[in-house]
N, C-alpha and C. Protein backbone atom coordinates (compact mmCIF):
# COMPACT_ATOMS: atom_id res chain seq x y z
N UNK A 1 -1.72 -8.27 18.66
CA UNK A 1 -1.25 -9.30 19.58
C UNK A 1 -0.06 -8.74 20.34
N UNK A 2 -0.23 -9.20 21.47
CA UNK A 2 1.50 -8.20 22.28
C UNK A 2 1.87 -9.80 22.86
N UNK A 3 2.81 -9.90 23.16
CA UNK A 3 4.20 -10.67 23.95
C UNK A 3 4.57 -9.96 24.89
N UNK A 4 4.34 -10.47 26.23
CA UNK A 4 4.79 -10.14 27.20
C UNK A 4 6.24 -10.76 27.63
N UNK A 5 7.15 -9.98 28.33
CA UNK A 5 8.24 -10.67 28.67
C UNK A 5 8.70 -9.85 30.12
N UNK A 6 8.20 -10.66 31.00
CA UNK A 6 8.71 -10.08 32.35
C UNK A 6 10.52 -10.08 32.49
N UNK A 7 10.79 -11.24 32.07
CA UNK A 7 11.99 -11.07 32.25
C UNK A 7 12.81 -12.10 31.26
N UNK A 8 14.14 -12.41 30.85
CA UNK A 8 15.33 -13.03 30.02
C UNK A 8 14.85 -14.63 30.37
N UNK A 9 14.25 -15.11 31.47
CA UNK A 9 14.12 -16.50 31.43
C UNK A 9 13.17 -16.58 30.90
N UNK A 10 11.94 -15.93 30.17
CA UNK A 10 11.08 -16.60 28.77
C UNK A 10 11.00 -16.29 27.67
N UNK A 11 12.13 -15.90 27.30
CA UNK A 11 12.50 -14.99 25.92
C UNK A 11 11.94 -16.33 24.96
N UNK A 12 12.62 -17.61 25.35
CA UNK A 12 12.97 -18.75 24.04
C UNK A 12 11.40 -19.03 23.90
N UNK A 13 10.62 -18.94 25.07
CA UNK A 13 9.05 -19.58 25.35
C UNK A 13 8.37 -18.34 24.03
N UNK A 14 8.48 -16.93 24.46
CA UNK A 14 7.92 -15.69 23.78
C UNK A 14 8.74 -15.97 22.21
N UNK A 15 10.30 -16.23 21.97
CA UNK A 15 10.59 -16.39 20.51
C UNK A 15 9.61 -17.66 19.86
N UNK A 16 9.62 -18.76 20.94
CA UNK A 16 8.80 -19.38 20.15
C UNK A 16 7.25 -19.06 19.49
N UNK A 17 6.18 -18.62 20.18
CA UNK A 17 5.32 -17.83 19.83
C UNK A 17 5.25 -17.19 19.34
N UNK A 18 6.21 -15.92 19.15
CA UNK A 18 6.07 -15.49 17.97
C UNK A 18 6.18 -16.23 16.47
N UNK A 19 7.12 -17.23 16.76
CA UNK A 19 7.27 -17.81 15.32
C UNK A 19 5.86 -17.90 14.96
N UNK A 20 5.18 -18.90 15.85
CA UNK A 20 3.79 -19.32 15.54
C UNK A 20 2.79 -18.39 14.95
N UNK A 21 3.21 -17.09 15.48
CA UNK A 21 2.10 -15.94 15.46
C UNK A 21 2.05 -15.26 14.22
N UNK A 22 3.40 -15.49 13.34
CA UNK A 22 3.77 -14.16 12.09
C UNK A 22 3.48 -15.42 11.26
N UNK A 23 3.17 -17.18 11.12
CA UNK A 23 3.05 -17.56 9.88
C UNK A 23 3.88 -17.60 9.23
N UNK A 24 3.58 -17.64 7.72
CA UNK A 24 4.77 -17.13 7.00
C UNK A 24 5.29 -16.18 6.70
N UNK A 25 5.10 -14.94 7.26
CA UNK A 25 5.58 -13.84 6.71
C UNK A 25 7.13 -13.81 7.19
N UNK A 26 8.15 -13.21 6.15
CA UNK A 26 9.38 -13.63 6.27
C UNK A 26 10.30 -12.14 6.48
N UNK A 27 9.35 -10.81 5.84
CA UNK A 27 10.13 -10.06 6.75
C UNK A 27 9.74 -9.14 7.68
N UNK A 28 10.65 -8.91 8.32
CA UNK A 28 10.11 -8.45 10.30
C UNK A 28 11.15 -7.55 10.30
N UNK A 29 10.21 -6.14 10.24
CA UNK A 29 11.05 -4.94 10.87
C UNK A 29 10.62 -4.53 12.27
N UNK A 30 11.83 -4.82 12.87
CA UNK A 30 11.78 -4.51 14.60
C UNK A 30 11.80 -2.78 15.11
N UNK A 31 10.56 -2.00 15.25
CA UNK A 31 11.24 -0.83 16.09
C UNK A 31 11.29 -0.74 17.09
N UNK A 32 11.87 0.23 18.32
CA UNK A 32 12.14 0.25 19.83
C UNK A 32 13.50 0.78 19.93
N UNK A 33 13.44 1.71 20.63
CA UNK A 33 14.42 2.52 21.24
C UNK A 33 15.74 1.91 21.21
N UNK A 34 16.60 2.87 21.49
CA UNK A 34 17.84 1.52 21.57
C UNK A 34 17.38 1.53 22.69
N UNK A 35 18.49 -0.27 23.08
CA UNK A 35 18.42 -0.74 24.68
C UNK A 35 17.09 -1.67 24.67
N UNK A 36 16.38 -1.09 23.56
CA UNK A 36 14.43 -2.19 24.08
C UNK A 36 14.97 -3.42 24.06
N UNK A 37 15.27 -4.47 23.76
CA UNK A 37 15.86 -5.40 23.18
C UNK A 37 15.61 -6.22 22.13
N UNK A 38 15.40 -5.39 21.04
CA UNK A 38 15.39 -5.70 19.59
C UNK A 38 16.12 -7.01 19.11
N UNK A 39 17.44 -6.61 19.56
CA UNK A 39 18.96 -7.68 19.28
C UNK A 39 18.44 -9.23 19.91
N UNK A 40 18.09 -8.84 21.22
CA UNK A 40 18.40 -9.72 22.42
C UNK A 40 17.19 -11.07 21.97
N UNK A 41 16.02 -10.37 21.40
CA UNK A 41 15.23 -11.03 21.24
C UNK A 41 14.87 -11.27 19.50
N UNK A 42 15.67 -11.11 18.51
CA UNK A 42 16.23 -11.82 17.68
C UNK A 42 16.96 -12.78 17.45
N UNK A 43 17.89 -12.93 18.45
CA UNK A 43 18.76 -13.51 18.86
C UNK A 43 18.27 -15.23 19.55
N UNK A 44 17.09 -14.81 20.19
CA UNK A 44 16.31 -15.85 20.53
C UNK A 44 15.42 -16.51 19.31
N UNK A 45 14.83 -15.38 18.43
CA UNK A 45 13.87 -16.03 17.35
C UNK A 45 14.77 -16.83 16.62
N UNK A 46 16.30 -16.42 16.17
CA UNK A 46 16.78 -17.43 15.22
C UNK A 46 17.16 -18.92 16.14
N UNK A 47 17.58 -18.53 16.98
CA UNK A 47 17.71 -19.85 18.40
C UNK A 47 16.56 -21.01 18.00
N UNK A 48 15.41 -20.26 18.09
CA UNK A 48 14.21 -20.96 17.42
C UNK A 48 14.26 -21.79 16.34
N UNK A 49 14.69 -21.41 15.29
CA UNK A 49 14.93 -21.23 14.34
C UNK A 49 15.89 -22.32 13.70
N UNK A 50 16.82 -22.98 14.66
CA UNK A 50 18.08 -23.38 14.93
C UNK A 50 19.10 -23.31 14.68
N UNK A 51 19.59 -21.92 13.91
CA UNK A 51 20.63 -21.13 14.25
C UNK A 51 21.46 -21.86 15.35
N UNK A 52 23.19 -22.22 14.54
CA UNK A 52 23.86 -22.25 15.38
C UNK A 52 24.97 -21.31 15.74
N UNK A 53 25.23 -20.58 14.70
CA UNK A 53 26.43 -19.51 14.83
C UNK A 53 25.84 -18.98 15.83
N UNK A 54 26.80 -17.95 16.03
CA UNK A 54 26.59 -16.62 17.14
C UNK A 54 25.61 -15.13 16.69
N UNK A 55 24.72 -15.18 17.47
CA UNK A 55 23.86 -13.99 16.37
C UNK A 55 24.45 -13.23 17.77
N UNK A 56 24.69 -12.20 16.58
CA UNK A 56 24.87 -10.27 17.01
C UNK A 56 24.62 -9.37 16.32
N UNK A 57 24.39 -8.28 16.94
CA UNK A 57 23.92 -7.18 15.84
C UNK A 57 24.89 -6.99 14.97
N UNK A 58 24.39 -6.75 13.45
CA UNK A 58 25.16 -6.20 12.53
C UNK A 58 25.67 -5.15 12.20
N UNK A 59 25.38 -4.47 13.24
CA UNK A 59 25.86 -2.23 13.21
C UNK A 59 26.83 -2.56 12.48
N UNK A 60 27.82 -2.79 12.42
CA UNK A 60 28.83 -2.43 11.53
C UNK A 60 28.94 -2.79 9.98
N UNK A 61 28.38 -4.18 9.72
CA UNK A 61 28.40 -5.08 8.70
C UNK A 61 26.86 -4.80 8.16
N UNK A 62 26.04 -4.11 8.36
CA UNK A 62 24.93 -3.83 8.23
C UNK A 62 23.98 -5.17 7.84
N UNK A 63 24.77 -6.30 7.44
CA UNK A 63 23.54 -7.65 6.99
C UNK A 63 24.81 -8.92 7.96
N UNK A 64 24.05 -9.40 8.45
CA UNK A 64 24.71 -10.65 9.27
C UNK A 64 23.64 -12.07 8.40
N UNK A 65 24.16 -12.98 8.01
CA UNK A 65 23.87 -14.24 7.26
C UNK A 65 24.03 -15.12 8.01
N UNK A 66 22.97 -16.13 8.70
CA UNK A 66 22.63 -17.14 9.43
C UNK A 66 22.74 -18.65 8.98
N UNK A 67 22.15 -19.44 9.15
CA UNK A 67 21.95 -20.80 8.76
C UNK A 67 21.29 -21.77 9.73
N UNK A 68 19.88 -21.52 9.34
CA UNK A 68 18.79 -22.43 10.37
C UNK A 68 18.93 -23.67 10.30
N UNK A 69 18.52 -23.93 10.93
CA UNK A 69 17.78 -25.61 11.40
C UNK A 69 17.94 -26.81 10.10
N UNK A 70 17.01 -25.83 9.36
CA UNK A 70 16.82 -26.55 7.96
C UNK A 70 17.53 -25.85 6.97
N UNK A 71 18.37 -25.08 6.89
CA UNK A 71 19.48 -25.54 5.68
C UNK A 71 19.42 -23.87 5.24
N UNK A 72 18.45 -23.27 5.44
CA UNK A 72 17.67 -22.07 4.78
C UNK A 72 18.87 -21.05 5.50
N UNK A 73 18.76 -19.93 4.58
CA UNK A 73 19.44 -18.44 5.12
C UNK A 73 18.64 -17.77 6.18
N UNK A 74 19.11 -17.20 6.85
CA UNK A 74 18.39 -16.07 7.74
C UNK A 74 19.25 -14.78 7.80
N UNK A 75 18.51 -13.81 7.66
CA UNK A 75 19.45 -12.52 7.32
C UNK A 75 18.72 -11.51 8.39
N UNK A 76 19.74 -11.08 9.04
CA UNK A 76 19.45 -9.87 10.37
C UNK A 76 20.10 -8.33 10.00
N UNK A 77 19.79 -7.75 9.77
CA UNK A 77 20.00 -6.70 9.23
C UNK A 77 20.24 -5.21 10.78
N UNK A 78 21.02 -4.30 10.36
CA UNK A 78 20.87 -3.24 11.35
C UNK A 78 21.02 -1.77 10.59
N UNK A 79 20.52 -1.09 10.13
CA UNK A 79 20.40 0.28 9.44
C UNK A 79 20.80 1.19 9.93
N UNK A 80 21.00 0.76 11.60
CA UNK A 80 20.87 2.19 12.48
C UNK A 80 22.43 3.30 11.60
N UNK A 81 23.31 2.87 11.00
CA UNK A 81 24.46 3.51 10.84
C UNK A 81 24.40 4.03 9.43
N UNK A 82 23.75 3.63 8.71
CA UNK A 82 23.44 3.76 7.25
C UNK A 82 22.69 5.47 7.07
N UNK A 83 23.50 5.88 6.31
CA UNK A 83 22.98 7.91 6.18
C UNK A 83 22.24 7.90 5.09
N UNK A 84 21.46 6.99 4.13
CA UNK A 84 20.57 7.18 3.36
C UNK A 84 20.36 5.72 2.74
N UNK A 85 19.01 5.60 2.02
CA UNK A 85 18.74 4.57 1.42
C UNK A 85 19.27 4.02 0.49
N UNK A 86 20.30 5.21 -0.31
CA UNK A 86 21.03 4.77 -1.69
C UNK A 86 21.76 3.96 -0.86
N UNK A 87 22.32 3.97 0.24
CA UNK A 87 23.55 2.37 0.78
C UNK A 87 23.07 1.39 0.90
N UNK A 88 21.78 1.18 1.24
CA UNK A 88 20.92 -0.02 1.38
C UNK A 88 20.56 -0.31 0.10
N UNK A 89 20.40 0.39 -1.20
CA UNK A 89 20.27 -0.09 -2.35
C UNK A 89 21.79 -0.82 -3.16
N UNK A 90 22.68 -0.18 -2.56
CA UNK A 90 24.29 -0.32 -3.24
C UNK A 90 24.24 -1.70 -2.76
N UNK A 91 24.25 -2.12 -1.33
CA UNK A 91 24.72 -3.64 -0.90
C UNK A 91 23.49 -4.65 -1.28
N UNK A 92 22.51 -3.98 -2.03
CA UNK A 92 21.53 -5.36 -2.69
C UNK A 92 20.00 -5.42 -2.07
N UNK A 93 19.60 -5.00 -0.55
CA UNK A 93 18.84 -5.20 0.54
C UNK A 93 17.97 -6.02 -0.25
N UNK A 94 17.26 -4.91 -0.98
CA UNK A 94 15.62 -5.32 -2.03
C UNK A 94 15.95 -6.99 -2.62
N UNK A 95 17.77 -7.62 -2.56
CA UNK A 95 17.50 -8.97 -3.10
C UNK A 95 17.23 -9.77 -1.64
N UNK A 96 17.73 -9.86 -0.66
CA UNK A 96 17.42 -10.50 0.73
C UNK A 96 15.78 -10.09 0.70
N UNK A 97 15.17 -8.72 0.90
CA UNK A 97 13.98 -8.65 1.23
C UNK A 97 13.26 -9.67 0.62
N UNK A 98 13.60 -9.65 -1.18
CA UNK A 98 12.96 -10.75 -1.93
C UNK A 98 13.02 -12.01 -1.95
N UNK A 99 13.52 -12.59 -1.04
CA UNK A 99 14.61 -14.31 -1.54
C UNK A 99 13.36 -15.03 -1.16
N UNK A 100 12.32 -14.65 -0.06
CA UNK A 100 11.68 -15.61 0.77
C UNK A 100 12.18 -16.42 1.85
N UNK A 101 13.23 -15.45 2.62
CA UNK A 101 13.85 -16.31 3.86
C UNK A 101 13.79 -15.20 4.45
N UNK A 102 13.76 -15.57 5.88
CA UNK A 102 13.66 -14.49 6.95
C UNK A 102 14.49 -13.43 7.01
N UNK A 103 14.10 -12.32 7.26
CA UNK A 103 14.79 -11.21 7.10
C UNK A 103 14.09 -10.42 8.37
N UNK A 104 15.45 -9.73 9.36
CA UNK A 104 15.56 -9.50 10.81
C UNK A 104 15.84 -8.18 10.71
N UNK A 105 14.94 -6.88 10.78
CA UNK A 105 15.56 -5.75 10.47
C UNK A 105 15.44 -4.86 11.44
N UNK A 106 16.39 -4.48 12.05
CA UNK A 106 16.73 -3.26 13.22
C UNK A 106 16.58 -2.00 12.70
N UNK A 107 16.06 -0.95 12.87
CA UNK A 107 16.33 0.43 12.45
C UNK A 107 15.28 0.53 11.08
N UNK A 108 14.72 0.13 11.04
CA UNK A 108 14.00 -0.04 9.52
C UNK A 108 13.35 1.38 9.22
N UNK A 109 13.01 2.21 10.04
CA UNK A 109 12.69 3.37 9.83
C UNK A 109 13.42 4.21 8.66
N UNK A 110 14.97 3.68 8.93
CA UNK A 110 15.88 4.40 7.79
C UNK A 110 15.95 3.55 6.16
N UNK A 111 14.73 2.77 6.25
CA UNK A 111 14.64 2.44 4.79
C UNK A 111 13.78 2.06 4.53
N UNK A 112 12.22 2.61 4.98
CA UNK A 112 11.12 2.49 4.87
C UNK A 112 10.60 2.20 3.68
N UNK A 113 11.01 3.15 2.64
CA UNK A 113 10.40 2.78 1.10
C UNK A 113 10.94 1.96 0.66
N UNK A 114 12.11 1.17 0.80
CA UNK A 114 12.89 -0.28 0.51
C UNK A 114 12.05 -0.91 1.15
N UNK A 115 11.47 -1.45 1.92
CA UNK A 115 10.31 -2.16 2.86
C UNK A 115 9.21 -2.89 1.43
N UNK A 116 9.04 -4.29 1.45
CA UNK A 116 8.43 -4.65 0.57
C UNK A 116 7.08 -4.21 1.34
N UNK A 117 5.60 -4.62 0.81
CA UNK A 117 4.82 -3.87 1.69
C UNK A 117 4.09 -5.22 2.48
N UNK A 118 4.45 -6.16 2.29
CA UNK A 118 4.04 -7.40 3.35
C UNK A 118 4.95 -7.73 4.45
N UNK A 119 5.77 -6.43 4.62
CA UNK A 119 6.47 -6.49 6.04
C UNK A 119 5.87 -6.24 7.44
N UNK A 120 6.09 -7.13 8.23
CA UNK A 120 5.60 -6.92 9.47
C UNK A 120 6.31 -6.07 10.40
N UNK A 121 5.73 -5.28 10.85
CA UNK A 121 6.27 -3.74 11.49
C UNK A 121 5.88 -4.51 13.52
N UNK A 122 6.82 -4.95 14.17
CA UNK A 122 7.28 -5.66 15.63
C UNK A 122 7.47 -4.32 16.30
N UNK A 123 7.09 -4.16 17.07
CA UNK A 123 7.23 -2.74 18.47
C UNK A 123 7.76 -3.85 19.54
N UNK A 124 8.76 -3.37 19.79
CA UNK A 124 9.27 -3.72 21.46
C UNK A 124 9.24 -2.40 22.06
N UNK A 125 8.98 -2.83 23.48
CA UNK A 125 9.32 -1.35 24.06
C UNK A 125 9.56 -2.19 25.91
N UNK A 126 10.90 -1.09 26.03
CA UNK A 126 10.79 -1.30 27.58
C UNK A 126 9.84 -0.97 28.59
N UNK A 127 8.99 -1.51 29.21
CA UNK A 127 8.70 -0.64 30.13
C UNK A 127 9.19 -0.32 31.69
N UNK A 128 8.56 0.75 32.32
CA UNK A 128 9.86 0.84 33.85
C UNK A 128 10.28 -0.21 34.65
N UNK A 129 9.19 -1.16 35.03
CA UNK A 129 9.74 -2.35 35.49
C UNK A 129 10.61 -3.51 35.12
N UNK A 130 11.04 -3.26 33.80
CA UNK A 130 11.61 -3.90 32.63
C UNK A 130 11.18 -5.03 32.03
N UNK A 131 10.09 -4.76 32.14
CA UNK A 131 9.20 -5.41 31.26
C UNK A 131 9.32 -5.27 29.89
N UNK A 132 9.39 -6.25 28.91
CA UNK A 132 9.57 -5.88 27.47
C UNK A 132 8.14 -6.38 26.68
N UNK A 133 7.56 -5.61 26.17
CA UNK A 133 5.95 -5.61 25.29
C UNK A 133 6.71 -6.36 24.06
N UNK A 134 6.23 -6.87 23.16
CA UNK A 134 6.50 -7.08 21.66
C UNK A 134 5.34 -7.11 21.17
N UNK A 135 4.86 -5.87 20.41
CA UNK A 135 4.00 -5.85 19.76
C UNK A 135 3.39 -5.95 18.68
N UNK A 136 2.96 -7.19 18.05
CA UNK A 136 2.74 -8.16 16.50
C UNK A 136 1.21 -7.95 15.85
N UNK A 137 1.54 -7.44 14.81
CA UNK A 137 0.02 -6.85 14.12
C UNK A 137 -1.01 -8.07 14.14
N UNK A 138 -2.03 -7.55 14.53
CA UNK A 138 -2.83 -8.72 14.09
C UNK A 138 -3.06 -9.24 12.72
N UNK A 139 -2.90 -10.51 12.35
CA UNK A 139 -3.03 -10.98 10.93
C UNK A 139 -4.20 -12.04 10.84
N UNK A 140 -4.48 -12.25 9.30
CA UNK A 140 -5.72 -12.15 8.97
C UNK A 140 -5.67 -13.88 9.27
């Protein structure tokens, strides 16, 4: 399934659809270049979601902790800074992956075998016209 996004005025229309599209699956590793807009359009899914804090990437803090709509955690994660998997094991990851609440992961490449294996693997990619693809596995 792909998500098209010509441009920033249908991000909330495309976050919403995706919600619809992944079901329940609760964790979502995002890849795409930097710049694809991984962040930008996380940022919209928890919006969805009804997230009221301020979502931003977590580069520094590596796990950012939400609070939806309905009461539930949402956890956004960013790896890109992390130099091996033993750090992602030290701050806990494998307990967020497990809780059964959404889990938002940037960079996931750098902790692939931490990856439970019912994770959904999201492709954004820019393309030249700045068009942004989001690309969602087909599920059963």
């Amino acid at each position: 399934m792909k998500l098209t996004l010509p441009s920033l005025e249908q991000i909330e229309q495309a976050a919403q659809k995706f919600l619809e599209l992944i079901g329940d699956h609760r964790v979502l590793a995002f890849y795409g270049s930097m710049g694809a807009g991984k962040t930008t359009f996380i940022k919209a899914v928890c919006h969805q979601l009804g997230v009221k804090e301020t979502v931003a990437s977590p580069t520094f803090a590596i796990v950012n902790e939400y609070l939806a709509g309905d009461g539930e955690a949402v956890y956004h994660f960013d790896f890109y800074r992390i130099k091996n998997e033993e750090e992602a094991i030290d701050f806990g990851c494998e307990d967020y992956f497990y809780s059964g609440r959404y889990c938002f992961i940037e960079w996931p490449e750098r902790i692939l075998s931490l990856l439970p294996e019912e994770t959904l693997e999201i492709n954004i990619r820019e393309l030249p016209d700045g068009t942004r693809e989001i690309d969602i596995p087909a599920l059963p």
